[in-house]
C-alpha atoms as a PDB file:
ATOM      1  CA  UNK A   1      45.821   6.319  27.557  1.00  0.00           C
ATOM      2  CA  UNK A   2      42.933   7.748  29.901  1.00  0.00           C
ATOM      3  CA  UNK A   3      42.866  10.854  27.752  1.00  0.00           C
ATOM      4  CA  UNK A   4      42.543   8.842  24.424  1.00  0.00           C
ATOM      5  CA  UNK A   5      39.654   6.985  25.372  1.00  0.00           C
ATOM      6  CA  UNK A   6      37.684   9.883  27.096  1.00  0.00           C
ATOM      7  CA  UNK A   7      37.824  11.468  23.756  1.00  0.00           C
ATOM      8  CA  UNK A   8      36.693   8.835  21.660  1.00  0.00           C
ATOM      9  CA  UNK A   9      33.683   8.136  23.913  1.00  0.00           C
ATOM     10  CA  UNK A  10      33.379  12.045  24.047  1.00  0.00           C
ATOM     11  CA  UNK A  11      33.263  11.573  19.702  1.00  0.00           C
ATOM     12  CA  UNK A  12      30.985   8.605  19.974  1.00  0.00           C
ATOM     13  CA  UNK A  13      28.601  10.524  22.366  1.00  0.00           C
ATOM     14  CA  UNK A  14      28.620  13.656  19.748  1.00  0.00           C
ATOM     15  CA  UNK A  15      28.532  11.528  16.583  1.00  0.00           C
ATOM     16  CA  UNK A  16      24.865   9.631  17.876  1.00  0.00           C
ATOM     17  CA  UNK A  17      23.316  12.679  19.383  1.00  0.00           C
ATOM     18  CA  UNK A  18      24.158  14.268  16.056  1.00  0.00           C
ATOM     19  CA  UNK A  19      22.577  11.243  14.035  1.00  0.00           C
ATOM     20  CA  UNK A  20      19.573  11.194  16.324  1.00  0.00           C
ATOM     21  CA  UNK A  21      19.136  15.004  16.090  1.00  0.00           C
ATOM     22  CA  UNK A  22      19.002  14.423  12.064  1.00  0.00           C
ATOM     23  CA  UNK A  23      17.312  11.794  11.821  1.00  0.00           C
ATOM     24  CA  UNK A  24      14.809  13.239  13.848  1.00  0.00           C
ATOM     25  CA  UNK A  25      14.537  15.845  11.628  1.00  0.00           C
ATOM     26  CA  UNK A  26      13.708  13.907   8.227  1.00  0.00           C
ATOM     27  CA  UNK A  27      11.095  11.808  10.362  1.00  0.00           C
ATOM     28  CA  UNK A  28       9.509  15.488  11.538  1.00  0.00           C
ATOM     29  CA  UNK A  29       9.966  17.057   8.045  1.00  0.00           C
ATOM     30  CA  UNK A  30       8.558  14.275   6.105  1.00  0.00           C
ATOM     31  CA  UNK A  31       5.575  13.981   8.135  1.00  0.00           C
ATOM     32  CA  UNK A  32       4.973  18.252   7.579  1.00  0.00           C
ATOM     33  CA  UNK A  33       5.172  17.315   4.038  1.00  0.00           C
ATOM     34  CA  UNK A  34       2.218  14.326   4.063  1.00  0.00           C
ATOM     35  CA  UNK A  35       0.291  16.632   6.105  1.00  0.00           C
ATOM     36  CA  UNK A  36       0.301  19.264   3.711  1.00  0.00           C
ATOM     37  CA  UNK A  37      -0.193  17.635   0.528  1.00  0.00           C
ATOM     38  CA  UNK A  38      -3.307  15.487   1.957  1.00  0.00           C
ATOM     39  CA  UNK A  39      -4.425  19.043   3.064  1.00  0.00           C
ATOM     40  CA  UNK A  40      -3.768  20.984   0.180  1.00  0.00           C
ATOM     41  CA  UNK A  41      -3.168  18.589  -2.890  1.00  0.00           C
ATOM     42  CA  UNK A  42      -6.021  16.067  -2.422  1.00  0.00           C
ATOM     43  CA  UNK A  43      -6.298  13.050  -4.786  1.00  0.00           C
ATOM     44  CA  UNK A  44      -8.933  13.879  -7.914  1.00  0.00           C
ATOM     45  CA  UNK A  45     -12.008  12.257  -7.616  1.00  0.00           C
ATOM     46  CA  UNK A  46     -12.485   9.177 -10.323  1.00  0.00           C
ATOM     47  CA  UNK A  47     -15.547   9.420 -12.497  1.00  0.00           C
ATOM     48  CA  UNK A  48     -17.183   6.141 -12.644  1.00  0.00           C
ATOM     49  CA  UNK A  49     -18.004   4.839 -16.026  1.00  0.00           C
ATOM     50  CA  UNK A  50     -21.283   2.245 -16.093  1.00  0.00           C
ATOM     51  CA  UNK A  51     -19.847  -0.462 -18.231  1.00  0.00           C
ATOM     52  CA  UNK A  52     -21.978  -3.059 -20.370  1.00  0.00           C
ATOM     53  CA  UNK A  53     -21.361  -6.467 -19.478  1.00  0.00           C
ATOM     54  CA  UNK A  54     -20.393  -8.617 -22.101  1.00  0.00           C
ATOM     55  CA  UNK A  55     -21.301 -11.693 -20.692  1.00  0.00           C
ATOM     56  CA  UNK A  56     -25.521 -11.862 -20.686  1.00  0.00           C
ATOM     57  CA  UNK A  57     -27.459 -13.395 -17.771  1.00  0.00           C
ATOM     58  CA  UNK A  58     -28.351 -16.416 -19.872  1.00  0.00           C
ATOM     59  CA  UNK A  59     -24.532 -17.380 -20.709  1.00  0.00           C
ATOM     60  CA  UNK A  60     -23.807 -16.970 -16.745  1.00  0.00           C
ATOM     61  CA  UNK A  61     -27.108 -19.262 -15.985  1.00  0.00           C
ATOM     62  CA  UNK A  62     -25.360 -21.881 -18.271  1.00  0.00           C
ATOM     63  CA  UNK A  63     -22.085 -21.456 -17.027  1.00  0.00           C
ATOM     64  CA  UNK A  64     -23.087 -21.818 -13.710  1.00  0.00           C
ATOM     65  CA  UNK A  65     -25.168 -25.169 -14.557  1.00  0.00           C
ATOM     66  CA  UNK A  66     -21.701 -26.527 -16.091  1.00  0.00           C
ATOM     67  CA  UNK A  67     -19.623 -25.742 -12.979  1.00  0.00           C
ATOM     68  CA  UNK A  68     -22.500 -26.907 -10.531  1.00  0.00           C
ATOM     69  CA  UNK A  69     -22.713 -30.810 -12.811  1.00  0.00           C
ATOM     70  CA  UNK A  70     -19.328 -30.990 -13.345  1.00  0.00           C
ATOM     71  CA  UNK A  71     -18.130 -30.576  -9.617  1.00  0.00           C
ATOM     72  CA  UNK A  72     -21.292 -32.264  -8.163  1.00  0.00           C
ATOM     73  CA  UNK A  73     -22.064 -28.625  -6.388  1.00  0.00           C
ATOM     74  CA  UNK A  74     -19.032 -28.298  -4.834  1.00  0.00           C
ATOM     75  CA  UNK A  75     -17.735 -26.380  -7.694  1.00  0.00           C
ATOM     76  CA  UNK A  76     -18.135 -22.129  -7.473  1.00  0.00           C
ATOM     77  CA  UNK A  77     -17.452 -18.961 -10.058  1.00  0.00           C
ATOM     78  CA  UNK A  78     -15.921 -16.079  -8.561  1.00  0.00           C
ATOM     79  CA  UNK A  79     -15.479 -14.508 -11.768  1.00  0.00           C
ATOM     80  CA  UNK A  80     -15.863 -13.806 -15.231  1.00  0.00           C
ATOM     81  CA  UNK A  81     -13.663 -12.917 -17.380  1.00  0.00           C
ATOM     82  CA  UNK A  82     -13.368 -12.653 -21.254  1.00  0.00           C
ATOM     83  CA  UNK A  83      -9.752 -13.361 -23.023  1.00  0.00           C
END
């Protein structure tokens, strides 16, 4: 009976050092790999396209006037968008 449990708590002992010992492996080798690809693969720099609005200042004047009467000033336009 002593001899049966000293061995499983001799396999439990060598079962999580191995699982600690791997998982500490992916943890290191996955942090290698983000290192390197921010080093050597950075992300491509997005060329910014100036965009006419669609919407001129004089419809957004009287948009505004119709949100501002409506909700007695309380109202506000975060944005605009056209469907």
């Amino acid at each position: 009976m002593e001899s049966n449990i000293s061995n499983a708590f001799s396999l439990l002992a060598i079962g999580m050092v191995t699982v600690f010992i791997v998982l500490l492996l992916v943890v290191l080798c996955g942090s290698l790999l983000i290192k390197l690809v921010n080093k050597y693969a950075p992300e491509p720099i997005k060329k910014v396209k100036l965009i006419k609005p669609l919407i001129s200042n004089k419809e957004i004047a009287v948009m505004t006037a119709v949100v501002d009467h409506i909700t007695l000033g309380k109202g506000k336009i975060e944005s605009i968008e056209k469907l």
